[in-house]
N, C-alpha and C. Protein backbone atom coordinates (compact mmCIF):
# COMPACT_ATOMS: atom_id res chain seq x y z
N UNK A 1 44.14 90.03 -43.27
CA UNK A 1 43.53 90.30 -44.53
C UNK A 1 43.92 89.28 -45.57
N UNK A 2 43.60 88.99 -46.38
CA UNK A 2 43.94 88.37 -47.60
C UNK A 2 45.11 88.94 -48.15
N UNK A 3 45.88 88.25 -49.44
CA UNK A 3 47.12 88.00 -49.43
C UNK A 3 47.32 88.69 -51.03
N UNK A 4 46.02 88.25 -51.72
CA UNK A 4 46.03 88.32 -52.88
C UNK A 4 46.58 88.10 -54.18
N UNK A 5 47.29 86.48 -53.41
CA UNK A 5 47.45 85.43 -53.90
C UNK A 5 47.46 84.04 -53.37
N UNK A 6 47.35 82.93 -54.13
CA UNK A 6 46.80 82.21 -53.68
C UNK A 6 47.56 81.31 -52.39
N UNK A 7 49.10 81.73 -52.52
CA UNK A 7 50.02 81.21 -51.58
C UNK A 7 50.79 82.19 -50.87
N UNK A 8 51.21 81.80 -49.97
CA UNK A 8 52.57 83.00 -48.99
C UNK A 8 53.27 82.04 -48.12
N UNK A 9 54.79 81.94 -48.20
CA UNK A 9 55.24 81.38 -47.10
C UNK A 9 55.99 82.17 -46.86
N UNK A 10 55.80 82.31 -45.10
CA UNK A 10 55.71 82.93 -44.39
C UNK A 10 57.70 82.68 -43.98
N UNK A 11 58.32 83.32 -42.65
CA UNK A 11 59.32 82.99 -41.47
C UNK A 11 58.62 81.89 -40.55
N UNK A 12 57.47 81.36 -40.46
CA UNK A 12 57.53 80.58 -39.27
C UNK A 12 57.20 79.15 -40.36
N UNK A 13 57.42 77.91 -39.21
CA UNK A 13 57.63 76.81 -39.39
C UNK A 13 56.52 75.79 -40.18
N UNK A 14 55.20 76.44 -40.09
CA UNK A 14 54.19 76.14 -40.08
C UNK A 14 53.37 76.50 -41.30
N UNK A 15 52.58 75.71 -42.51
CA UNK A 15 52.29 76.09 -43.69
C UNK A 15 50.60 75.66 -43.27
N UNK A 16 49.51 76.50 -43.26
CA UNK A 16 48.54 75.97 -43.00
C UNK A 16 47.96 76.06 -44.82
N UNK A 17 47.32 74.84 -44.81
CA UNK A 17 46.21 74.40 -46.24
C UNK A 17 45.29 73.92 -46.30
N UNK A 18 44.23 74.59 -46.99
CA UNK A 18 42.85 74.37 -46.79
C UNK A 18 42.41 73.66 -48.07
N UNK A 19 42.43 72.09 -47.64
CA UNK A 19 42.00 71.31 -49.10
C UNK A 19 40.45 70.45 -48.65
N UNK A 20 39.86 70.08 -49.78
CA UNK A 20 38.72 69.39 -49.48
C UNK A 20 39.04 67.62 -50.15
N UNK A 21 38.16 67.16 -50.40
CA UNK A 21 37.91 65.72 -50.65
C UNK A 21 37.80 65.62 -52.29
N UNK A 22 37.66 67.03 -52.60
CA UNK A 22 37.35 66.58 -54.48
C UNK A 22 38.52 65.94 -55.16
N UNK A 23 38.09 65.46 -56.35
CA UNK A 23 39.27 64.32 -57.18
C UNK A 23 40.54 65.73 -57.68
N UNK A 24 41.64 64.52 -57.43
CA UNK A 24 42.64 65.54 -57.93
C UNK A 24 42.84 65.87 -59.48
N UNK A 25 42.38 65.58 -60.12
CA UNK A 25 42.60 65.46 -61.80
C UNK A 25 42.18 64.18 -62.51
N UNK A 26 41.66 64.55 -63.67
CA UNK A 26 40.65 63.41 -64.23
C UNK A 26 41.73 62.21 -64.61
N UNK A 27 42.76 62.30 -64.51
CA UNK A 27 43.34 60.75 -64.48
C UNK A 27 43.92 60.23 -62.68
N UNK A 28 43.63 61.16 -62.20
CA UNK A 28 43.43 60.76 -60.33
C UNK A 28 41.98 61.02 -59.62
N UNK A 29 41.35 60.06 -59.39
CA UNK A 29 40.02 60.02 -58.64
C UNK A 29 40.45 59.81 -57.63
N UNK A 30 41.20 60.18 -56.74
CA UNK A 30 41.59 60.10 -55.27
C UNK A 30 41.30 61.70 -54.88
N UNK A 31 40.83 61.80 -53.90
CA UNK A 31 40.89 63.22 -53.19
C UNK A 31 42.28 64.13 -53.38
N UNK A 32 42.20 65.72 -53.32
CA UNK A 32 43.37 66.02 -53.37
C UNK A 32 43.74 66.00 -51.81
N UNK A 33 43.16 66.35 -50.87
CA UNK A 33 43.89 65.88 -49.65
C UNK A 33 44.47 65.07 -49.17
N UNK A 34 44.55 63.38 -50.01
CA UNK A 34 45.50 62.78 -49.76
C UNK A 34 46.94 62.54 -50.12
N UNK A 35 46.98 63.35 -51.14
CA UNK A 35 48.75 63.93 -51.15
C UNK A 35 49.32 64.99 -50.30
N UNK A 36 48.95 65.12 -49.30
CA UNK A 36 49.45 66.64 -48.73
C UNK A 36 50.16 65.98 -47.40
N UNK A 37 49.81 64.70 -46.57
CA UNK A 37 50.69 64.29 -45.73
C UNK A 37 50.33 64.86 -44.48
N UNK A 38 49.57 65.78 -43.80
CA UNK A 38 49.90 66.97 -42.45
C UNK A 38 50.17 65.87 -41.19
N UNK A 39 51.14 66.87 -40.61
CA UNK A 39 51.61 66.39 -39.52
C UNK A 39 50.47 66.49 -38.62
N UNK A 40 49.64 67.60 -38.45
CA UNK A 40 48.06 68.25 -37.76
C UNK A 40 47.83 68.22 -38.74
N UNK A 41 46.21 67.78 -38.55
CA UNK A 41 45.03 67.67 -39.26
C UNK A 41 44.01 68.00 -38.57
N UNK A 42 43.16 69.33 -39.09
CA UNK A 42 41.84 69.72 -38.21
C UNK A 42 41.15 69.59 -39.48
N UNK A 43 39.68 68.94 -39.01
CA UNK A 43 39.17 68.41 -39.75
C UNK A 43 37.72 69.32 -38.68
N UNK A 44 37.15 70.34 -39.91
CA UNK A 44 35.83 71.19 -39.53
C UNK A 44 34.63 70.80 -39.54
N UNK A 45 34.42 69.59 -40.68
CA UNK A 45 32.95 68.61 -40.59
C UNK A 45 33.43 68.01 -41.63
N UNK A 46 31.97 67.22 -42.05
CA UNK A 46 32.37 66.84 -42.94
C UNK A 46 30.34 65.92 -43.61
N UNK A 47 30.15 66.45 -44.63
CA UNK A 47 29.30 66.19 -44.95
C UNK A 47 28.71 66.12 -46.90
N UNK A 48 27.65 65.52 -47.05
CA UNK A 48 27.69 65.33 -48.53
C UNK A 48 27.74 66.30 -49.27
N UNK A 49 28.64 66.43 -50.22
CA UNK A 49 29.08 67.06 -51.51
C UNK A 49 29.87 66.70 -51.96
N UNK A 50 29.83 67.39 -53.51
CA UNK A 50 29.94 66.76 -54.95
C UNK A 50 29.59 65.47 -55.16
N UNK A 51 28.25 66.26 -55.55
CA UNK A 51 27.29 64.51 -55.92
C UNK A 51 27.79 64.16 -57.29
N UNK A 52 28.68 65.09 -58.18
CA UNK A 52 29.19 65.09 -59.07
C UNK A 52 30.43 63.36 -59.25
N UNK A 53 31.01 63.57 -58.01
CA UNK A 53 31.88 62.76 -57.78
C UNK A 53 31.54 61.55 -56.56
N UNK A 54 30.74 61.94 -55.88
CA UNK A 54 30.91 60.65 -54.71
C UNK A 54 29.20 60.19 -54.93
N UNK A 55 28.92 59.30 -54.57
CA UNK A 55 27.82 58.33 -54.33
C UNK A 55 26.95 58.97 -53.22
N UNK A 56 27.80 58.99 -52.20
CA UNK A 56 27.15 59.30 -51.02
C UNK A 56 27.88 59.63 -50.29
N UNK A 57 27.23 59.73 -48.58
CA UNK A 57 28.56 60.36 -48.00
C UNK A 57 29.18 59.23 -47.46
N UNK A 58 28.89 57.65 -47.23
CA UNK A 58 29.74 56.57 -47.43
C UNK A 58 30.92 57.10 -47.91
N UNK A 59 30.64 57.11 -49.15
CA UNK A 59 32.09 56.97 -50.07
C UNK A 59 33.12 58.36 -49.66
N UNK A 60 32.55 59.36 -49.06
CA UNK A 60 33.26 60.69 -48.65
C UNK A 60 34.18 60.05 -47.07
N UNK A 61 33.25 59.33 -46.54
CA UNK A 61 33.95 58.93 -45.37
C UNK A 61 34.78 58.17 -45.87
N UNK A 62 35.14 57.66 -46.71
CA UNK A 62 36.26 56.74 -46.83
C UNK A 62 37.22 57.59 -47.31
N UNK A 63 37.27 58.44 -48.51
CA UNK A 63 38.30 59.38 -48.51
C UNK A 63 39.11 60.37 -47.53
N UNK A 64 37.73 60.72 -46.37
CA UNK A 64 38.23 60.94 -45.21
C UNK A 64 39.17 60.25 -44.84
N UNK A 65 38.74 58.70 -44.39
CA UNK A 65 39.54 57.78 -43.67
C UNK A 65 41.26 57.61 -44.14
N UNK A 66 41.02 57.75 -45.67
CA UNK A 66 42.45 57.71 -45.87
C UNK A 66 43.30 58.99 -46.19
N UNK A 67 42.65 60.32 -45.69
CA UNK A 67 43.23 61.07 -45.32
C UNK A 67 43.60 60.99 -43.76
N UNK A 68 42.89 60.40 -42.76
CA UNK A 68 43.64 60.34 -41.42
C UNK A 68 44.41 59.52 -41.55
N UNK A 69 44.89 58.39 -42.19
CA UNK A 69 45.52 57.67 -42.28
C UNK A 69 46.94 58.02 -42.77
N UNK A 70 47.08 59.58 -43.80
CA UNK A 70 48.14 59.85 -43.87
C UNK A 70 49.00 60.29 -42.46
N UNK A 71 48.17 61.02 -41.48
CA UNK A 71 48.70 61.49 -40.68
C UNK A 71 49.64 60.22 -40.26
N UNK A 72 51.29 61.04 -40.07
CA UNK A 72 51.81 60.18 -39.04
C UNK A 72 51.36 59.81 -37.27
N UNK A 73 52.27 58.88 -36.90
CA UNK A 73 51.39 58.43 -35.61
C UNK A 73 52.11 59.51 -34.79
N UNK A 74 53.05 60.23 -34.93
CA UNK A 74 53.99 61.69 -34.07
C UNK A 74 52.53 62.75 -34.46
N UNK A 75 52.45 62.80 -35.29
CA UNK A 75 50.93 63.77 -35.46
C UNK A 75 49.37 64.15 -34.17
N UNK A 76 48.62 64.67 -34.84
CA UNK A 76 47.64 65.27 -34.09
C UNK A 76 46.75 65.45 -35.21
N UNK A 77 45.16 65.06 -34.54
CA UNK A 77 44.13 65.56 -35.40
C UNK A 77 43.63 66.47 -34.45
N UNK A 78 42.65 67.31 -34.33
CA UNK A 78 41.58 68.10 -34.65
C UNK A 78 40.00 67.68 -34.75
N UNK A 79 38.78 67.75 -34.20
CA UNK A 79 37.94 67.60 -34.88
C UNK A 79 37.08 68.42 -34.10
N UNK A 80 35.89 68.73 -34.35
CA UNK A 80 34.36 68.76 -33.76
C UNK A 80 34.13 67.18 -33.00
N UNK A 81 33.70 67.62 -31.84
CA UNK A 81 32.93 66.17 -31.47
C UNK A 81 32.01 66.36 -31.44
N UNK A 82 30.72 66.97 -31.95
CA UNK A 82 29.77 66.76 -32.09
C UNK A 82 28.93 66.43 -33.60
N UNK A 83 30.31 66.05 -34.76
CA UNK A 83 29.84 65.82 -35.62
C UNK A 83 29.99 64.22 -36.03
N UNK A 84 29.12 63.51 -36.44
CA UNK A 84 28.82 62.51 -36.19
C UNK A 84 29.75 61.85 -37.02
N UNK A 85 29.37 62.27 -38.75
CA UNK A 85 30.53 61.61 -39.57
C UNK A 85 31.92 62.11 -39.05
N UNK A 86 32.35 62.64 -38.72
CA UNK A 86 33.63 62.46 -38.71
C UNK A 86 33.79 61.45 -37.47
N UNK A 87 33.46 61.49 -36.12
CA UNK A 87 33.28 60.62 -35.15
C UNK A 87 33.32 59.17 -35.74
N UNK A 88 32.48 58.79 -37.16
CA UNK A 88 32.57 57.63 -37.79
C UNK A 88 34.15 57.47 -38.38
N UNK A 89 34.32 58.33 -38.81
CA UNK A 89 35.47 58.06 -39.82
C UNK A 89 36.66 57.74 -38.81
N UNK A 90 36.64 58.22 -38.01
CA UNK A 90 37.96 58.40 -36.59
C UNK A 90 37.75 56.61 -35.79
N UNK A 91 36.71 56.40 -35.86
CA UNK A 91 36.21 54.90 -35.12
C UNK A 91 36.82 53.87 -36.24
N UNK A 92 37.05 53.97 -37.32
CA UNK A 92 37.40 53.11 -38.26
C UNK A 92 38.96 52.75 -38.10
N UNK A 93 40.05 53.65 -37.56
CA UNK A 93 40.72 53.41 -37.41
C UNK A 93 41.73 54.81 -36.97
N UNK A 94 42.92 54.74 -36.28
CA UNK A 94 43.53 56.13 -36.45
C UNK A 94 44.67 55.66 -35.18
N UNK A 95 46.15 56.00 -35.89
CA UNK A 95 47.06 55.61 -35.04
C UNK A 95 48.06 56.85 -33.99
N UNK A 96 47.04 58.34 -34.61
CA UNK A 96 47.05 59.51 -34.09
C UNK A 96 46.52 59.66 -33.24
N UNK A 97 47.38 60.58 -32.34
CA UNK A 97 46.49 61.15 -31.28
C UNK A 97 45.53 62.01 -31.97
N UNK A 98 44.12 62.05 -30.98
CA UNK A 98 43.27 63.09 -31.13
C UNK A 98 42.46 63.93 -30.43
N UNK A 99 41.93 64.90 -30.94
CA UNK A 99 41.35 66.00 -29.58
C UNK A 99 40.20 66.16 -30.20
N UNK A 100 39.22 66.95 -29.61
CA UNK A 100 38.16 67.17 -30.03
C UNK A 100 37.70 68.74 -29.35
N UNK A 101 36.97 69.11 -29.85
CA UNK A 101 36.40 70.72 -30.15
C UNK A 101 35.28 70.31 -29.45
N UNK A 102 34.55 71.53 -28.76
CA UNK A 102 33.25 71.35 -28.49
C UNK A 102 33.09 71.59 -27.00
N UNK A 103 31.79 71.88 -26.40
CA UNK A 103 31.22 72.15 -24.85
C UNK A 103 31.94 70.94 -24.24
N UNK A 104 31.68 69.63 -24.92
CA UNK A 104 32.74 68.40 -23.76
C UNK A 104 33.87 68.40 -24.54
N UNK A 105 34.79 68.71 -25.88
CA UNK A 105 36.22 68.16 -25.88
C UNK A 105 36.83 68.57 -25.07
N UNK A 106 38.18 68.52 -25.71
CA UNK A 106 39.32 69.05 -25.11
C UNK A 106 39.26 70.25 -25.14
N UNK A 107 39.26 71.37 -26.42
CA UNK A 107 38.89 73.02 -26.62
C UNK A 107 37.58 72.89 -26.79
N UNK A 108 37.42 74.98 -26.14
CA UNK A 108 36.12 75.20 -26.57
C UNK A 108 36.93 76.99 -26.78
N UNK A 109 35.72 77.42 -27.54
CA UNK A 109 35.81 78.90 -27.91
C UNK A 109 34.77 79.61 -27.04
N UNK A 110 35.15 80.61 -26.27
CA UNK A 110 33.75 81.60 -25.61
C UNK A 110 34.17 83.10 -25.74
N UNK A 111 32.88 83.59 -25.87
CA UNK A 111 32.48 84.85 -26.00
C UNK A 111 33.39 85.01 -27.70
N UNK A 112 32.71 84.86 -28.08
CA UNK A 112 33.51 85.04 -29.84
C UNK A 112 32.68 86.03 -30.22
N UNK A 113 33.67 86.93 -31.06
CA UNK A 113 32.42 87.90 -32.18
C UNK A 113 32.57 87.32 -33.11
N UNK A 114 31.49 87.72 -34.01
CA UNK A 114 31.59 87.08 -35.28
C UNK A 114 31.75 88.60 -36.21
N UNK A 115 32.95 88.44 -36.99
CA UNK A 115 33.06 89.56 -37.97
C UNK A 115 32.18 89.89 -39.84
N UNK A 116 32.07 88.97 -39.65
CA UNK A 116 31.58 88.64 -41.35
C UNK A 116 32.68 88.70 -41.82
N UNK A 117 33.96 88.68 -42.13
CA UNK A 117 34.48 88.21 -43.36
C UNK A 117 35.21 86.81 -42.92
């Protein structure tokens, strides 16, 4: 269930955070995901938004890029392989290992319910 607040740390080792690509504060135009460092990085898609802030999704893939780039090379990403931009962003460079999601990655999910919340 929800926590009903916006943080909890927990007994185990592991802090999961769900950040996106938007600017961190109007005197930082860098994504806030590139201060966060993760050792794992799963990365769910990735596609255009905040036309507010980016050009296109060019310019989103590059913020991507230098969010994989935080990952250390002891690290692990995460992705969908069947999504194309990120597939781009990962080809640009990456000194992480990586896996991929999907009917051919490495994981797949079967027989799932879907709950609505």
């Amino acid at each position: 269930g929800n926590f009903g607040v916006s943080a909890r740390l927990g007994e185990s080792m592991f802090f999961v955070v769900e950040a996106d690509e938007y600017d961190s504060a109007f005197f930082d135009k860098r994504s806030k995901f590139v201060h966060y460092h993760p050792r794992t990085l799963i990365m769910n898609n990735l596609e255009f938004d905040h036309a507010d802030i980016f050009d296109d999704l060019e310019a989103i893939k590059r913020q991507f890029h230098h969010l994989v780039r935080t990952v250390p090379g002891n690290g692990l990403i995460l992705a969908p392989k069947q999504d194309q931009a990120l597939t781009d962003v990962l080809e640009r460079g990456c000194w992480t290992e990586k896996q991929f999601s999907g009917e051919d990655g490495d994981w797949q999910a079967h027989k799932l319910v879907l709950d609505g919340s």
